[in-house]
PDB file of N, CA and C in Angstrom:
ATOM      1  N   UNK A   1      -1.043  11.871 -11.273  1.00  0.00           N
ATOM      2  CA  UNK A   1       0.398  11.837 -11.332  1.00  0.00           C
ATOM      3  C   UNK A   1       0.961  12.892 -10.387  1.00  0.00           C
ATOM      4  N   UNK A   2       1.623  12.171  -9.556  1.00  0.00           N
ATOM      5  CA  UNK A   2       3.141  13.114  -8.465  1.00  0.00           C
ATOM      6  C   UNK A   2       3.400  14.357  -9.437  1.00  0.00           C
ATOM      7  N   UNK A   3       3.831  15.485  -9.049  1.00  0.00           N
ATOM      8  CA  UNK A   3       4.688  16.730  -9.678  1.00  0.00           C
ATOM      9  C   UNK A   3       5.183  16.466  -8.569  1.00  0.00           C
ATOM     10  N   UNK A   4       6.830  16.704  -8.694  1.00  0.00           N
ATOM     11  CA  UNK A   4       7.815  16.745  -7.243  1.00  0.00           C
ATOM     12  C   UNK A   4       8.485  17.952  -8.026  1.00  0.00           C
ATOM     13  N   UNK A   5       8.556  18.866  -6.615  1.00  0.00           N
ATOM     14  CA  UNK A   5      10.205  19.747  -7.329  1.00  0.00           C
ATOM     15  C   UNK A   5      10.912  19.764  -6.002  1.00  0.00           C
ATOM     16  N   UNK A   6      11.559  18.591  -6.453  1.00  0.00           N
ATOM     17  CA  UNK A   6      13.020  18.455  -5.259  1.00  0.00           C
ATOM     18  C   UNK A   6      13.787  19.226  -5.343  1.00  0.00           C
ATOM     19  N   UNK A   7      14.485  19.666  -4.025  1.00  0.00           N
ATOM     20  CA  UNK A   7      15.710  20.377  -4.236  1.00  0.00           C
ATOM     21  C   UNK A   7      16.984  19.083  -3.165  1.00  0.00           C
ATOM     22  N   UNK A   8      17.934  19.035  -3.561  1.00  0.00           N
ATOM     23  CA  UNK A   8      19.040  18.405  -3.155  1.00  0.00           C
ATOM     24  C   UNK A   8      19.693  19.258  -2.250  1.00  0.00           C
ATOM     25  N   UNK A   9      20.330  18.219  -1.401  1.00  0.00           N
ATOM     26  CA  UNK A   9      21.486  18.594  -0.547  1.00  0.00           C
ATOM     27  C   UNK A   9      22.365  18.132  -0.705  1.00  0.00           C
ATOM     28  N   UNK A  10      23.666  18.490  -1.183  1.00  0.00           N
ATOM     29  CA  UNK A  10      24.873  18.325  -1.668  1.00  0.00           C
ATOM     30  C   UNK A  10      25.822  17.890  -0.766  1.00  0.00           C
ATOM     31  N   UNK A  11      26.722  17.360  -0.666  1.00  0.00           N
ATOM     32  CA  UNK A  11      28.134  17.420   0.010  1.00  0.00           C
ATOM     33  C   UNK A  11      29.298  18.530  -0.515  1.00  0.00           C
ATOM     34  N   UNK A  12      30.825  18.463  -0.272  1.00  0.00           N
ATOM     35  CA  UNK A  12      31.510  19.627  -0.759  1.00  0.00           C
ATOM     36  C   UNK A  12      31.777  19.118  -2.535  1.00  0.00           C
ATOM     37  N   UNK A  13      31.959  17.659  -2.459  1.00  0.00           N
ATOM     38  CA  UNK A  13      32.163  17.062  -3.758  1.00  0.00           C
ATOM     39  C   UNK A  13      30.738  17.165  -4.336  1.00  0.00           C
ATOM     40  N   UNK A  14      29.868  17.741  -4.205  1.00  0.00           N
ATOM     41  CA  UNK A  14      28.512  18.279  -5.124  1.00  0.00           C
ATOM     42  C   UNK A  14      28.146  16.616  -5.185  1.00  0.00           C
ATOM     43  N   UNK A  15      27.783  15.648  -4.234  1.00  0.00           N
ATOM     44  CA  UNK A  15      27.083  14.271  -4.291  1.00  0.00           C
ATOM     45  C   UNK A  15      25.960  14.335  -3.493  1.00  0.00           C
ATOM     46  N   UNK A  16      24.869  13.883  -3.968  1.00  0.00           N
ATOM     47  CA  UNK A  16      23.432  14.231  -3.663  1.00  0.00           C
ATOM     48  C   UNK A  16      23.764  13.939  -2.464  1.00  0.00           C
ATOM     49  N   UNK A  17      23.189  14.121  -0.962  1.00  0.00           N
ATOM     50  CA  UNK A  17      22.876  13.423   0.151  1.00  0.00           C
ATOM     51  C   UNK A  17      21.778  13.535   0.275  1.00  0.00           C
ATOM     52  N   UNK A  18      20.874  14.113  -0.101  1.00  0.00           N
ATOM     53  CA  UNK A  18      19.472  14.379   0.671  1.00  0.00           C
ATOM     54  C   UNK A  18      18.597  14.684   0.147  1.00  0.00           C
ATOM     55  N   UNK A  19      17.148  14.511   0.108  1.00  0.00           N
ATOM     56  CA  UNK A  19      16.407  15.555  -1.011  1.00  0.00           C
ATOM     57  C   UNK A  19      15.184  16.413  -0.173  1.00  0.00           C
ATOM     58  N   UNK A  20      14.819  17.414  -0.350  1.00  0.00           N
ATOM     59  CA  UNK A  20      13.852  18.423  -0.053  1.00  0.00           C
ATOM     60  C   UNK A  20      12.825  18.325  -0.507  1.00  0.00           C
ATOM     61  N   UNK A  21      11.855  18.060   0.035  1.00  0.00           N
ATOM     62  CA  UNK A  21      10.383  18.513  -0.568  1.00  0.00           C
ATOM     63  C   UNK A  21       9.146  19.523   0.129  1.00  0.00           C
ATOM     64  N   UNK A  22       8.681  19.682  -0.522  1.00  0.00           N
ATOM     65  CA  UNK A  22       7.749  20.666   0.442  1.00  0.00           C
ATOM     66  C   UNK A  22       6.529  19.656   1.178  1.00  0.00           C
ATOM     67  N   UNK A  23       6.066  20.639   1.826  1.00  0.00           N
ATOM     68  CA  UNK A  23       5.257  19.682   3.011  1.00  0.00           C
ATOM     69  C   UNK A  23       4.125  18.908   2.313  1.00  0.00           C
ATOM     70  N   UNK A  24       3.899  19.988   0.980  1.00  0.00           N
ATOM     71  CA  UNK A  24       2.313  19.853   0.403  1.00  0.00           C
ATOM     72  C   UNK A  24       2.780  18.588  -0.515  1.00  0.00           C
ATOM     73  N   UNK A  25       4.148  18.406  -0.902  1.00  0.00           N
ATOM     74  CA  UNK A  25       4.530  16.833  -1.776  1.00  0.00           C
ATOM     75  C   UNK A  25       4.448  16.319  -0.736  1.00  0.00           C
ATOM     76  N   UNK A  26       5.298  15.837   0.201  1.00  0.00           N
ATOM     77  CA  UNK A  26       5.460  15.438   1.104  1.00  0.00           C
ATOM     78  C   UNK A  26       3.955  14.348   1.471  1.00  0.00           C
ATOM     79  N   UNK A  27       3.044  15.090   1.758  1.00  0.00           N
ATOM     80  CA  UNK A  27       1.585  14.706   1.483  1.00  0.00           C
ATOM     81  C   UNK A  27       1.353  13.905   0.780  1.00  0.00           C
ATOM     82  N   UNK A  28       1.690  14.463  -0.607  1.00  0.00           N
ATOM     83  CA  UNK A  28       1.163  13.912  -1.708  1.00  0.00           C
ATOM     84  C   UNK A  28       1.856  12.235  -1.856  1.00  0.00           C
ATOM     85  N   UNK A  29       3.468  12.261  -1.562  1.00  0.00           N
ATOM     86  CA  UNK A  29       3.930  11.336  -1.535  1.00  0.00           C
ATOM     87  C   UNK A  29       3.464   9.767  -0.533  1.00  0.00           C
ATOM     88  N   UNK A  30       3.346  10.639   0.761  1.00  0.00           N
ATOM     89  CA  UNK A  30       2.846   9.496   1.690  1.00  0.00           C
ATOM     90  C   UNK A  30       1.069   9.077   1.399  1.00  0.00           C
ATOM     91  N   UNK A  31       0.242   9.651   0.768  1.00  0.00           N
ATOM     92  CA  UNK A  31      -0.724   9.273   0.445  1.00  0.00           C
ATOM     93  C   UNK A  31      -0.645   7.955  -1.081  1.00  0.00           C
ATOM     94  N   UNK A  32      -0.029   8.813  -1.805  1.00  0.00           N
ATOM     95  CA  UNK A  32       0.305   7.744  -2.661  1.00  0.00           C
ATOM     96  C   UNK A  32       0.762   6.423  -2.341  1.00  0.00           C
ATOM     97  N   UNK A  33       2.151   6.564  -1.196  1.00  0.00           N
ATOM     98  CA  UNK A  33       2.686   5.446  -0.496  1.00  0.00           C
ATOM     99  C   UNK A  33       1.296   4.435   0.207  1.00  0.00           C
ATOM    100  N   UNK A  34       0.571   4.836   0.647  1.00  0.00           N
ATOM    101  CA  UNK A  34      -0.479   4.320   1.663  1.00  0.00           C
ATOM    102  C   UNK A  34      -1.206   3.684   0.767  1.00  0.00           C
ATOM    103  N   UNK A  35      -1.829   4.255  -0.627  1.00  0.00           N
ATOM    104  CA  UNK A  35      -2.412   3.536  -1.507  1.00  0.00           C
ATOM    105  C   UNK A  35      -1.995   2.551  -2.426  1.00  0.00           C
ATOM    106  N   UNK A  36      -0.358   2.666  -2.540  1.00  0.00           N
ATOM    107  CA  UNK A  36       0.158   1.375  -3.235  1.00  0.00           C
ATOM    108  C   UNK A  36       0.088   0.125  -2.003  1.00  0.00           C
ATOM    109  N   UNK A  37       0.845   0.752  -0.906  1.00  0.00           N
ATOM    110  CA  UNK A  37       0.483  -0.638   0.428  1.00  0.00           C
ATOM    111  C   UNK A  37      -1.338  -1.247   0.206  1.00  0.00           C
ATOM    112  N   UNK A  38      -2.060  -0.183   0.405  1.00  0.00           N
ATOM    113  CA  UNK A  38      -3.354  -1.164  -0.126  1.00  0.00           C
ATOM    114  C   UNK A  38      -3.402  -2.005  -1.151  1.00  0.00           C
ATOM    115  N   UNK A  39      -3.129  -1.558  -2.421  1.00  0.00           N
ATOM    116  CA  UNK A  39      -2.961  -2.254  -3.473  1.00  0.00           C
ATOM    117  C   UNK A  39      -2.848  -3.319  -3.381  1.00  0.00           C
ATOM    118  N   UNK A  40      -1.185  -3.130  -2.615  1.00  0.00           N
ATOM    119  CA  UNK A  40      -0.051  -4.893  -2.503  1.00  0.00           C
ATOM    120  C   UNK A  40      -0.911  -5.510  -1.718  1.00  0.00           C
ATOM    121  N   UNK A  41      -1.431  -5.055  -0.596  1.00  0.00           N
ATOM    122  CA  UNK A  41      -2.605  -6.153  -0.030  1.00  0.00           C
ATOM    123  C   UNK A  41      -3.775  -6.777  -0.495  1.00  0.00           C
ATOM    124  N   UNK A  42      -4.276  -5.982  -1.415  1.00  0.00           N
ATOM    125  CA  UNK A  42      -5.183  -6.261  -1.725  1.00  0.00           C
ATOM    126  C   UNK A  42      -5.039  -7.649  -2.804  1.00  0.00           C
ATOM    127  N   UNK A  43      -3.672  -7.348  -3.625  1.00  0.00           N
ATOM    128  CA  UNK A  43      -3.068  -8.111  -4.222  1.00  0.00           C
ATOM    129  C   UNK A  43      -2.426  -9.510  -3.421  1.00  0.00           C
ATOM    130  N   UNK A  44      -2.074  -9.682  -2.560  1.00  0.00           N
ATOM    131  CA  UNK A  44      -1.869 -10.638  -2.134  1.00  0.00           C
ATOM    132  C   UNK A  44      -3.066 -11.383  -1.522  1.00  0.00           C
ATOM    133  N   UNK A  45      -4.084 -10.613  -0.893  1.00  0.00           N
ATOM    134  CA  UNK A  45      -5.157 -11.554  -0.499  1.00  0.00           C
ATOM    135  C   UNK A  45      -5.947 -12.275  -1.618  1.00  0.00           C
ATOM    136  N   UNK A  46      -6.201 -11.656  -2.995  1.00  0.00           N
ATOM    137  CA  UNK A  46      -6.637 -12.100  -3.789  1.00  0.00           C
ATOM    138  C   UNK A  46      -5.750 -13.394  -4.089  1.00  0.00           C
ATOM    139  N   UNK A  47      -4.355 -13.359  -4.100  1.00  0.00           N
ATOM    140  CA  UNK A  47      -3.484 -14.698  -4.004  1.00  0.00           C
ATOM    141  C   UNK A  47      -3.804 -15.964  -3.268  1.00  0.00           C
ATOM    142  N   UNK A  48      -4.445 -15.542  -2.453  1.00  0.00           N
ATOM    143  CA  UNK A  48      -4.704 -17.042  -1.233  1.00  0.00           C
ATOM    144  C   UNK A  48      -5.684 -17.413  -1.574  1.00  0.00           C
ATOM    145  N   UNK A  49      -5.836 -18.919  -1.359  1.00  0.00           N
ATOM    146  CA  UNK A  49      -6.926 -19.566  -2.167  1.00  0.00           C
ATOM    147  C   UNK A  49      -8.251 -18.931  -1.106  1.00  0.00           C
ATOM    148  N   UNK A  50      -9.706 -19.313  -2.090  1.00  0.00           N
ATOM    149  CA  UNK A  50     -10.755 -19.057  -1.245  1.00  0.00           C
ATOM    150  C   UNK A  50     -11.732 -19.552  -1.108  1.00  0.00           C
ATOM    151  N   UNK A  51     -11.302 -20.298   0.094  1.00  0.00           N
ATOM    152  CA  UNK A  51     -12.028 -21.080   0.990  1.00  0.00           C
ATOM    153  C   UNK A  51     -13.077 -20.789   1.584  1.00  0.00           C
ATOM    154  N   UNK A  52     -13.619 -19.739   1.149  1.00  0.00           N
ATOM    155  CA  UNK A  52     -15.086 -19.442   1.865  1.00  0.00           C
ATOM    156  C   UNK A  52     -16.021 -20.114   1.342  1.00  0.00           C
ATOM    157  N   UNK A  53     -17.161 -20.111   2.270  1.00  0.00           N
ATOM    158  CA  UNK A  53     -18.454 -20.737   1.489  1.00  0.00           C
ATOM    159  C   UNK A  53     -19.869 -19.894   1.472  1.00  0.00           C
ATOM    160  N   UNK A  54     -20.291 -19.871   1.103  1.00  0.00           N
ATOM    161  CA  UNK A  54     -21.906 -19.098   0.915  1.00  0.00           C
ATOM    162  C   UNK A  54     -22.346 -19.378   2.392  1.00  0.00           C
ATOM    163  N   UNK A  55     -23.057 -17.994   2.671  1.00  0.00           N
ATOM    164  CA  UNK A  55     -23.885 -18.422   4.212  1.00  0.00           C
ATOM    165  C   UNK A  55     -24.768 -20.006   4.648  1.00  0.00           C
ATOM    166  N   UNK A  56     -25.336 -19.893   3.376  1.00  0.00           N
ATOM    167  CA  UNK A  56     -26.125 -21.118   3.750  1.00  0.00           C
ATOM    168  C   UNK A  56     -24.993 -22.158   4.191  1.00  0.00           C
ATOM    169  N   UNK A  57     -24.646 -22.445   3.013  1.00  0.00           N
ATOM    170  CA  UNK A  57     -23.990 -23.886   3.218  1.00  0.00           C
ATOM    171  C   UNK A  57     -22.517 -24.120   4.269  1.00  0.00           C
ATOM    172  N   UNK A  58     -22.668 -22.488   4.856  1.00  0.00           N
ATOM    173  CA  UNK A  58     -21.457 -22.638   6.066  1.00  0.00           C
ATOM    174  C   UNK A  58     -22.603 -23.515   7.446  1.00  0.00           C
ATOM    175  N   UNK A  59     -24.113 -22.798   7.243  1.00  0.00           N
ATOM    176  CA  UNK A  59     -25.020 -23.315   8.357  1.00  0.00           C
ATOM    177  C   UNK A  59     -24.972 -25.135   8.192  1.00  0.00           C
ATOM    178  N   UNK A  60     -25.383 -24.930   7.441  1.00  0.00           N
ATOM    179  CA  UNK A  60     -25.169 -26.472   6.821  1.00  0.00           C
ATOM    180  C   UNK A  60     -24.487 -27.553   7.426  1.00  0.00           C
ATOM    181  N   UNK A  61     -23.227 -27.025   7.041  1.00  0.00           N
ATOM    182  CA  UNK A  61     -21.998 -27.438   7.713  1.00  0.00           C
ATOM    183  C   UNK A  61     -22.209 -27.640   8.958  1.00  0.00           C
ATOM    184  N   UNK A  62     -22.240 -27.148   9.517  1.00  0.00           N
ATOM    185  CA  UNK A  62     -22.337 -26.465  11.326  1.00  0.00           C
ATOM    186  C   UNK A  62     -23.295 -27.883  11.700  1.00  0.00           C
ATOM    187  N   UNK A  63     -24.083 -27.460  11.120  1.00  0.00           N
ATOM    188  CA  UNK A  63     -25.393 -28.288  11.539  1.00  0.00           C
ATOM    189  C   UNK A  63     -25.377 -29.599  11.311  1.00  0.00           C
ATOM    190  N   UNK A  64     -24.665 -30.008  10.517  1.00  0.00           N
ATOM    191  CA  UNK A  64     -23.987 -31.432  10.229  1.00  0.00           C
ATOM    192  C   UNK A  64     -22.964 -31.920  11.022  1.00  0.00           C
ATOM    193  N   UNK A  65     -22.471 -31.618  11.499  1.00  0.00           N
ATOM    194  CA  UNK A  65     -21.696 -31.705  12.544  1.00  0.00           C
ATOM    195  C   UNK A  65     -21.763 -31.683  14.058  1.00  0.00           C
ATOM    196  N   UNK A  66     -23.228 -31.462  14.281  1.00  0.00           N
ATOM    197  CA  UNK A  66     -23.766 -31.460  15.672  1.00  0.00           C
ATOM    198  C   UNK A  66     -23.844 -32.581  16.026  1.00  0.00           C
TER     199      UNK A  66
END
């Protein structure tokens, strides 16, 4: 689990604009980011049907077709 200790940047009406983190979150954040993108991929390829076939019977194939 993330620990963040953000600090904000305000406007004059005290409305968030911005947030601060240190370099070492910062890190922490884009690594996390990188491993959910794997995830979602990994998750979507498992989605597509699979059409592969066992070595042999790809030769098979091949060879039937000559």
């Amino acid at each position: 689990m993330l620990t963040m200790h953000p600090e904000y940047v305000v406007d004059e009406k005290a409305r968030k604009k911005a947030v601060l983190v240190s370099f070492a979150e910062w890190q922490q954040l884009m690594e996390a980011l990188e491993e959910l993108n794997d995830i979602r991929a990994y998750d979507t390829a498992k989605k597509e049907p699979d059409d592969l076939a066992p070595f042999e019977e790809a030769v098979r194939q091949i060879k039937a077709k000559r």
